[in-house]
N, C-alpha and C. Protein backbone atom coordinates (compact mmCIF):
# COMPACT_ATOMS: atom_id res chain seq x y z
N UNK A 1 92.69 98.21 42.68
CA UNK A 1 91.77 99.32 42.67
C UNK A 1 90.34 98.82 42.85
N UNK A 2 89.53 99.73 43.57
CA UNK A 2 87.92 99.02 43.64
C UNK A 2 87.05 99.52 42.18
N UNK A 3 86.24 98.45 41.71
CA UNK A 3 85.60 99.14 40.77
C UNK A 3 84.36 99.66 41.20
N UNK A 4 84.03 100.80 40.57
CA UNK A 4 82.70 101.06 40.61
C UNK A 4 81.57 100.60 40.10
N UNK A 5 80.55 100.39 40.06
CA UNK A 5 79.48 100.01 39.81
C UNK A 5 78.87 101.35 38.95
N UNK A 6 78.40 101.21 37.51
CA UNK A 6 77.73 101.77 36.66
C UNK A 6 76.41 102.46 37.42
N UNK A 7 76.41 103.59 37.33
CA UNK A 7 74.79 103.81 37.98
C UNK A 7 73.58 103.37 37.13
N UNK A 8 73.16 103.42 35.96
CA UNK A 8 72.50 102.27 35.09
C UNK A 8 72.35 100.99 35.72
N UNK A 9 73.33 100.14 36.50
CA UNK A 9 72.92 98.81 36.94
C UNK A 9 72.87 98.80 38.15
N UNK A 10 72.83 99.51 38.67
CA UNK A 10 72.28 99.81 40.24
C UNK A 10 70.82 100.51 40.11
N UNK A 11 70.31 101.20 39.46
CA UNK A 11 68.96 101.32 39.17
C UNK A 11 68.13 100.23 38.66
N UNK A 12 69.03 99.38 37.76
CA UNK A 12 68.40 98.25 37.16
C UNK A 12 68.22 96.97 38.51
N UNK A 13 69.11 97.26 39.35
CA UNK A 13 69.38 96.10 40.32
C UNK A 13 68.07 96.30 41.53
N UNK A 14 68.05 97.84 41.75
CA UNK A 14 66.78 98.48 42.58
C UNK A 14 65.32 98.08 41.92
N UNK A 15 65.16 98.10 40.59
CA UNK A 15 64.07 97.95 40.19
C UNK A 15 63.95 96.60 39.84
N UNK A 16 64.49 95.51 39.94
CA UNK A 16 64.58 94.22 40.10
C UNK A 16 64.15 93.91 41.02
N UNK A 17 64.50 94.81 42.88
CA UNK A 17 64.41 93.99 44.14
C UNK A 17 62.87 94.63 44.23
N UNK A 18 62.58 95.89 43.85
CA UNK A 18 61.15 96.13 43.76
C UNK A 18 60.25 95.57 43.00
N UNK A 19 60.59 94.97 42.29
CA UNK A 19 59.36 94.40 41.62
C UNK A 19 59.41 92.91 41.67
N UNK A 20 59.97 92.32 43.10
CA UNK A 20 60.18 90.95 42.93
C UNK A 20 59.49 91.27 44.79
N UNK A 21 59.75 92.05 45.28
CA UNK A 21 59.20 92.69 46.32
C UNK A 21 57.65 92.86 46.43
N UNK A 22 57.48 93.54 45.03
CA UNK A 22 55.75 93.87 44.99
C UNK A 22 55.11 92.28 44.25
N UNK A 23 55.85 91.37 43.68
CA UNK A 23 55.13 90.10 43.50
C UNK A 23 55.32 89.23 44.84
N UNK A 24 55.92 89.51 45.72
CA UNK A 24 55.70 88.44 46.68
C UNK A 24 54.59 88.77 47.76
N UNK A 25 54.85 90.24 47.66
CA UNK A 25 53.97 91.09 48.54
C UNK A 25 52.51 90.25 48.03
N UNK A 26 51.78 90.50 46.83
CA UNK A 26 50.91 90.05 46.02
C UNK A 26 50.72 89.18 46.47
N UNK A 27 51.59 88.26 46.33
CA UNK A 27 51.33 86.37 46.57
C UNK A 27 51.14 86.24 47.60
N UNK A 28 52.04 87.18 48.93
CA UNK A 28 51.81 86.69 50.27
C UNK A 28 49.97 86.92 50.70
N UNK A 29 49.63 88.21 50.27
CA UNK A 29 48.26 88.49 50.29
C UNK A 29 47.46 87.62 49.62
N UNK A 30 47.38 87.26 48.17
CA UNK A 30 46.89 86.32 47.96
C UNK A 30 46.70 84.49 48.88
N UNK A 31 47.47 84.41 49.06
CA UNK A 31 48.16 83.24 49.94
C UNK A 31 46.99 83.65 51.34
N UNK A 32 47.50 84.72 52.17
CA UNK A 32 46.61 84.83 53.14
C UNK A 32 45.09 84.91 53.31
N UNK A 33 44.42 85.75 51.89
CA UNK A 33 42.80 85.67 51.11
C UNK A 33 42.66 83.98 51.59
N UNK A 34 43.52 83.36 50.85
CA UNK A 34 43.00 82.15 50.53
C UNK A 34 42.88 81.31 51.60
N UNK A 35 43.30 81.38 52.84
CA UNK A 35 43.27 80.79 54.02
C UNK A 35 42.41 81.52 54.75
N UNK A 36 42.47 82.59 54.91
CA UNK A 36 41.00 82.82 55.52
C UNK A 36 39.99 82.43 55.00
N UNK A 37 39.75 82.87 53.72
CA UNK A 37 38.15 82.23 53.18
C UNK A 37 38.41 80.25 53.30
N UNK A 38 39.33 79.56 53.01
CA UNK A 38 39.28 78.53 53.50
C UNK A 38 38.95 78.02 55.09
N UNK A 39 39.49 78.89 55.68
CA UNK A 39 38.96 79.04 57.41
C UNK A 39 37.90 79.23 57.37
N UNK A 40 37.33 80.38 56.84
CA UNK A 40 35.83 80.59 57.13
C UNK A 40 34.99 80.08 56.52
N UNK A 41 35.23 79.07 55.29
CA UNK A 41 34.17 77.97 55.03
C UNK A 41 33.97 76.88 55.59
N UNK A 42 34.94 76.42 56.51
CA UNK A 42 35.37 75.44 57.52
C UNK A 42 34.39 75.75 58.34
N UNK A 43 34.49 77.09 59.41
CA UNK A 43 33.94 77.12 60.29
C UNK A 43 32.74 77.47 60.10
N UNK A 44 32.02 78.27 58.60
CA UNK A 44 30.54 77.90 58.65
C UNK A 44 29.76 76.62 58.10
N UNK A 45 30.90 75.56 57.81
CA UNK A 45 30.22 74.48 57.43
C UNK A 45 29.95 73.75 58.54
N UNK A 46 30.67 73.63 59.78
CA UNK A 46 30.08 73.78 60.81
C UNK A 46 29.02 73.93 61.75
N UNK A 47 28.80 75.54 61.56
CA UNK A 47 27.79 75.72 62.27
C UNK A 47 26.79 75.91 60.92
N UNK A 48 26.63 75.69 60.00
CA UNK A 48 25.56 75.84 59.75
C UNK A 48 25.40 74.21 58.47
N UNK A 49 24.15 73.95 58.85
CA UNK A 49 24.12 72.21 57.84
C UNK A 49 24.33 72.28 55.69
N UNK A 50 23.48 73.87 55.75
CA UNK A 50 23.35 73.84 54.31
C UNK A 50 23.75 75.34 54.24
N UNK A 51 23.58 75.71 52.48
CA UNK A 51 23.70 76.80 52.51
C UNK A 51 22.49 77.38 52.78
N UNK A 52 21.37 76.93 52.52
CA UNK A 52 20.03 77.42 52.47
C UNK A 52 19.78 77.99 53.82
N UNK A 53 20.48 77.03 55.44
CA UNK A 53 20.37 77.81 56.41
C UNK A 53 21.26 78.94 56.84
N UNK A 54 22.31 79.13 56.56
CA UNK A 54 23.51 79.94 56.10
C UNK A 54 22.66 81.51 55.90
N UNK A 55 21.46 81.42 54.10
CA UNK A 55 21.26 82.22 53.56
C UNK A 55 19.40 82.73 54.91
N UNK A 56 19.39 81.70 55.47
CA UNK A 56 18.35 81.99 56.58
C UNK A 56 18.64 82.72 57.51
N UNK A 57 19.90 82.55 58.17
CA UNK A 57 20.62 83.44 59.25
C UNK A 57 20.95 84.98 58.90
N UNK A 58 21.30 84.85 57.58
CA UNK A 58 21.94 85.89 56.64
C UNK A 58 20.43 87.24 56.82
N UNK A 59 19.17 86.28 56.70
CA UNK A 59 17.86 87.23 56.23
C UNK A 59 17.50 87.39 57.65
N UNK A 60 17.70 86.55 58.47
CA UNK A 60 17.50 86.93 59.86
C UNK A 60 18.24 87.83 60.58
N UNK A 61 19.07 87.87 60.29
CA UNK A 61 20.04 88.88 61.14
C UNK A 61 20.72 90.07 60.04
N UNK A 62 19.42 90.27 59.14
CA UNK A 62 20.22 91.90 58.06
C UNK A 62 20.59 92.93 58.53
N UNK A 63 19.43 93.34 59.76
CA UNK A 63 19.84 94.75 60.43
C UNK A 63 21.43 94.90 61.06
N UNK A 64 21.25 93.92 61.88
CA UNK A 64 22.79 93.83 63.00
C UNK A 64 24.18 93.75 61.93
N UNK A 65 23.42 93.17 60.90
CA UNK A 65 24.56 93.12 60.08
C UNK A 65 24.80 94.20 58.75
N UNK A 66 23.52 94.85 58.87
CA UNK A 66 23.67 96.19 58.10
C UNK A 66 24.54 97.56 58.74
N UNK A 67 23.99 96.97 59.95
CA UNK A 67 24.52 98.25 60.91
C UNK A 67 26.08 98.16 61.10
N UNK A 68 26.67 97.11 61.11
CA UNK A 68 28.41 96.75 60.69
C UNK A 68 28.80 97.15 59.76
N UNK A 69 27.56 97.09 58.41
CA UNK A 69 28.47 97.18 57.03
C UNK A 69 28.49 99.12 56.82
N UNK A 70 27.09 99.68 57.71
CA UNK A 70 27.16 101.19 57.52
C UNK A 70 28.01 101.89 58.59
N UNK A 71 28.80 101.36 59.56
CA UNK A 71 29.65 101.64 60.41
C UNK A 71 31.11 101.04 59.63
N UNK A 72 31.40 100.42 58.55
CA UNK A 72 32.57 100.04 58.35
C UNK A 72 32.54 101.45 56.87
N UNK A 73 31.29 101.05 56.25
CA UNK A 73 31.60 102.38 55.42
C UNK A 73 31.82 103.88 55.60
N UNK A 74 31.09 104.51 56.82
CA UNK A 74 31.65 105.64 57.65
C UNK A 74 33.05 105.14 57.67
N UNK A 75 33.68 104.45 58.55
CA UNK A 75 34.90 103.93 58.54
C UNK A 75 35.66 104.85 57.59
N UNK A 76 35.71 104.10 56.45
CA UNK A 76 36.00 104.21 55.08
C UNK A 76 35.70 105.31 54.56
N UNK A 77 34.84 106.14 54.85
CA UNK A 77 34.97 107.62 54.39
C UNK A 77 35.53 108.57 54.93
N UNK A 78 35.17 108.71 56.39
CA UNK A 78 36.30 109.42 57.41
C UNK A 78 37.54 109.20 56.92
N UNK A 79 38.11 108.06 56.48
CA UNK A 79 39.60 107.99 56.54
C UNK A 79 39.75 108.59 54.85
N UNK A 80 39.02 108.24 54.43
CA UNK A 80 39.61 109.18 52.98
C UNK A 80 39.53 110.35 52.81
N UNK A 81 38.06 110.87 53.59
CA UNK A 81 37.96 112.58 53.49
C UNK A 81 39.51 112.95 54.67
N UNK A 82 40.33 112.60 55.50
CA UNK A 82 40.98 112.82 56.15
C UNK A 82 42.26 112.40 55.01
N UNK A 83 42.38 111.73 54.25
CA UNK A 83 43.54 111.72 53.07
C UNK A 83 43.39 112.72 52.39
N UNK A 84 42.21 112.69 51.27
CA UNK A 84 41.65 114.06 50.68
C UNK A 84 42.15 115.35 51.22
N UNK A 85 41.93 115.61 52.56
CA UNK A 85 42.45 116.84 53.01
C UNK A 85 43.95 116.85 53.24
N UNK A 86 45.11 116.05 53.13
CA UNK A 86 46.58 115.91 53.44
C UNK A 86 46.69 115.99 52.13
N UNK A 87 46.16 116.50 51.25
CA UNK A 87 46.84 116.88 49.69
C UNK A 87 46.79 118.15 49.85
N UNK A 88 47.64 118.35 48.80
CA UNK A 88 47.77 120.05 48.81
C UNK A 88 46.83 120.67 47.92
N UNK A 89 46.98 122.16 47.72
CA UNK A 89 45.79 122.34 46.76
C UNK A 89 46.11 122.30 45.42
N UNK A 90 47.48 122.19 45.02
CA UNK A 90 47.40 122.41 43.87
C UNK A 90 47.37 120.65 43.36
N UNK A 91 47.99 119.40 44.30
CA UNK A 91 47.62 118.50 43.57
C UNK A 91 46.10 118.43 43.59
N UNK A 92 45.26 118.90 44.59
CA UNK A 92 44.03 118.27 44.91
C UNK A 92 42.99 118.98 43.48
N UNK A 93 44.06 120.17 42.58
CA UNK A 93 42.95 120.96 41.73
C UNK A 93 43.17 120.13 40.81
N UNK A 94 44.52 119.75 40.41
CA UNK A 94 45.16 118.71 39.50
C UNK A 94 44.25 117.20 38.92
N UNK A 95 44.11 116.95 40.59
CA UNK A 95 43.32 115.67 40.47
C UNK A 95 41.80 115.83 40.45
N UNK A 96 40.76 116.76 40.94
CA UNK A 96 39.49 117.04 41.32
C UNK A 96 38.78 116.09 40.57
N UNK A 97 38.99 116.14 39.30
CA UNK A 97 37.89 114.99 38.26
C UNK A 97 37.77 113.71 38.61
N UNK A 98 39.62 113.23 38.42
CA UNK A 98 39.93 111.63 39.34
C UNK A 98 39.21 111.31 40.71
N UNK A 99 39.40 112.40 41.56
CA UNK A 99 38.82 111.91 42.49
C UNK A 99 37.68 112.00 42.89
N UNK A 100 36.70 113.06 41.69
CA UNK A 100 35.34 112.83 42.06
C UNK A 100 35.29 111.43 40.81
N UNK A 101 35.25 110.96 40.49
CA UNK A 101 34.48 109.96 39.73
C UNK A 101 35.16 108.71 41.05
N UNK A 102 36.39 108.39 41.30
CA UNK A 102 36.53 107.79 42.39
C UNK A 102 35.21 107.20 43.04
N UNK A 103 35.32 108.71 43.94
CA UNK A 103 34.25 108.61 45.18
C UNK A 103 32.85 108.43 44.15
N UNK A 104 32.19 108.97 43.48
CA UNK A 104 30.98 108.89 42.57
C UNK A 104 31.03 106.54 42.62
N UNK A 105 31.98 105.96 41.99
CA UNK A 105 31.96 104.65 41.62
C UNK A 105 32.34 103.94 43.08
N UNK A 106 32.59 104.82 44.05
CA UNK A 106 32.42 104.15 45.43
C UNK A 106 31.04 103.77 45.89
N UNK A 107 30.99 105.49 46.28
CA UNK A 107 29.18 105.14 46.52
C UNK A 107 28.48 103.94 45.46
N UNK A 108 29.06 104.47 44.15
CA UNK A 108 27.58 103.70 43.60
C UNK A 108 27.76 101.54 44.10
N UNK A 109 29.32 101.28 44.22
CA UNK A 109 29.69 100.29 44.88
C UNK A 109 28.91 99.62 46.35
N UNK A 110 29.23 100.39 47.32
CA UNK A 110 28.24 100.75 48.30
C UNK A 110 26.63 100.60 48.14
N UNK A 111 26.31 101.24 47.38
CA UNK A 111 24.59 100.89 46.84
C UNK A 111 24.30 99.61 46.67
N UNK A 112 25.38 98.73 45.43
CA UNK A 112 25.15 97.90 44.43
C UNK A 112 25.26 96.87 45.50
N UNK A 113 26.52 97.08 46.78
CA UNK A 113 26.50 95.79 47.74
C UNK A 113 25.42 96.01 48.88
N UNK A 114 24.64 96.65 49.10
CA UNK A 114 23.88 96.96 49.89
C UNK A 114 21.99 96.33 48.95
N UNK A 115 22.11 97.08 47.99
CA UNK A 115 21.16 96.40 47.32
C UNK A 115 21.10 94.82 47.26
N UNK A 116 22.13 94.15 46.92
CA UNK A 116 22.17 92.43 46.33
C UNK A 116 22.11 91.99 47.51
N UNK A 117 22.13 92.80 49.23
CA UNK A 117 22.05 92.43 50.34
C UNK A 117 20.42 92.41 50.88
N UNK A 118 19.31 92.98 50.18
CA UNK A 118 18.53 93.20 50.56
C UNK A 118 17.57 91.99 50.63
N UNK A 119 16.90 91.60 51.80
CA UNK A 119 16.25 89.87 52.03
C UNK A 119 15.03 90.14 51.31
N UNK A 120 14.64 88.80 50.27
CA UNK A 120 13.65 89.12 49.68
C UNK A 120 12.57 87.78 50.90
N UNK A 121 11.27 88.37 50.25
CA UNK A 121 10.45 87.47 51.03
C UNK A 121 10.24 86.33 49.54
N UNK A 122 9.14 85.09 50.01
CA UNK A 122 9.02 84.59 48.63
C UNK A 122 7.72 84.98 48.13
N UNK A 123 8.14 85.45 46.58
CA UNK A 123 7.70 85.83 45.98
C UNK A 123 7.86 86.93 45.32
N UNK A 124 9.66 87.16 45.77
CA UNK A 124 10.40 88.02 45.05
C UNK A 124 10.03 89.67 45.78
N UNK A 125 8.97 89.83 46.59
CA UNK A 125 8.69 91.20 47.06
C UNK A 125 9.33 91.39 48.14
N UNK A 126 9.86 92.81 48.26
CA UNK A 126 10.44 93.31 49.85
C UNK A 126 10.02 92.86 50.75
């Protein structure tokens, strides 16, 4: 006769392959972080001698590179106000608080990396 399998250990067996699934997932991402930023300290140690000229290029070129970071954050809002709207209304009344404080600690994110981006001259003034 074939035996059956308990449904209890087939849920237990599913939630085993998922959560051995979502740690590798983790690691593989981690794993990949870590080779790029190892790549890309490679290749700006490279082109650039110190960090000091690194942080020179950085103050020289803020605009071109502001204008990436306010085109990646549009990015990033288009695609969520376009999630935002694929909820329904009753989860979206459900959630309204969650997802305004969300977006509220985005922006203020956005500010905080935009601010610590701002080139000072010396003497600490704009």
């Amino acid at each position: 006769m074939t035996e059956m399998q308990e449904p209890v250990d087939a849920t237990n067996r599913s939630l085993v392959r998922r959560t051995g699934r979502s740690i590798l997932l983790v690691l593989g991402v981690l794993l990949a972080t870590t080779a790029l930023v190892v790549l890309l300290s490679a290749v700006l140690m490279n082109m650039f001698d110190s960090a000091e000229q690194w942080q020179a290029w950085r103050n020289d070129h803020y605009w071109p590179l502001f204008t990436w970071r306010l085109m990646l954050y549009i990015a990033l809002s288009v695609a969520w106000f376009k999630f935002k709207a694929r909820l329904s209304s009753s989860e979206l009344s459900k959630r309204r608080k969650g997802l305004l404080k969300i977006e509220i600690m985005v922006f203020l994110l956005f500010l905080m990396i935009e601010l610590s981006k701002v080139p000072y001259q010396a003497g600490g003034a704009l």
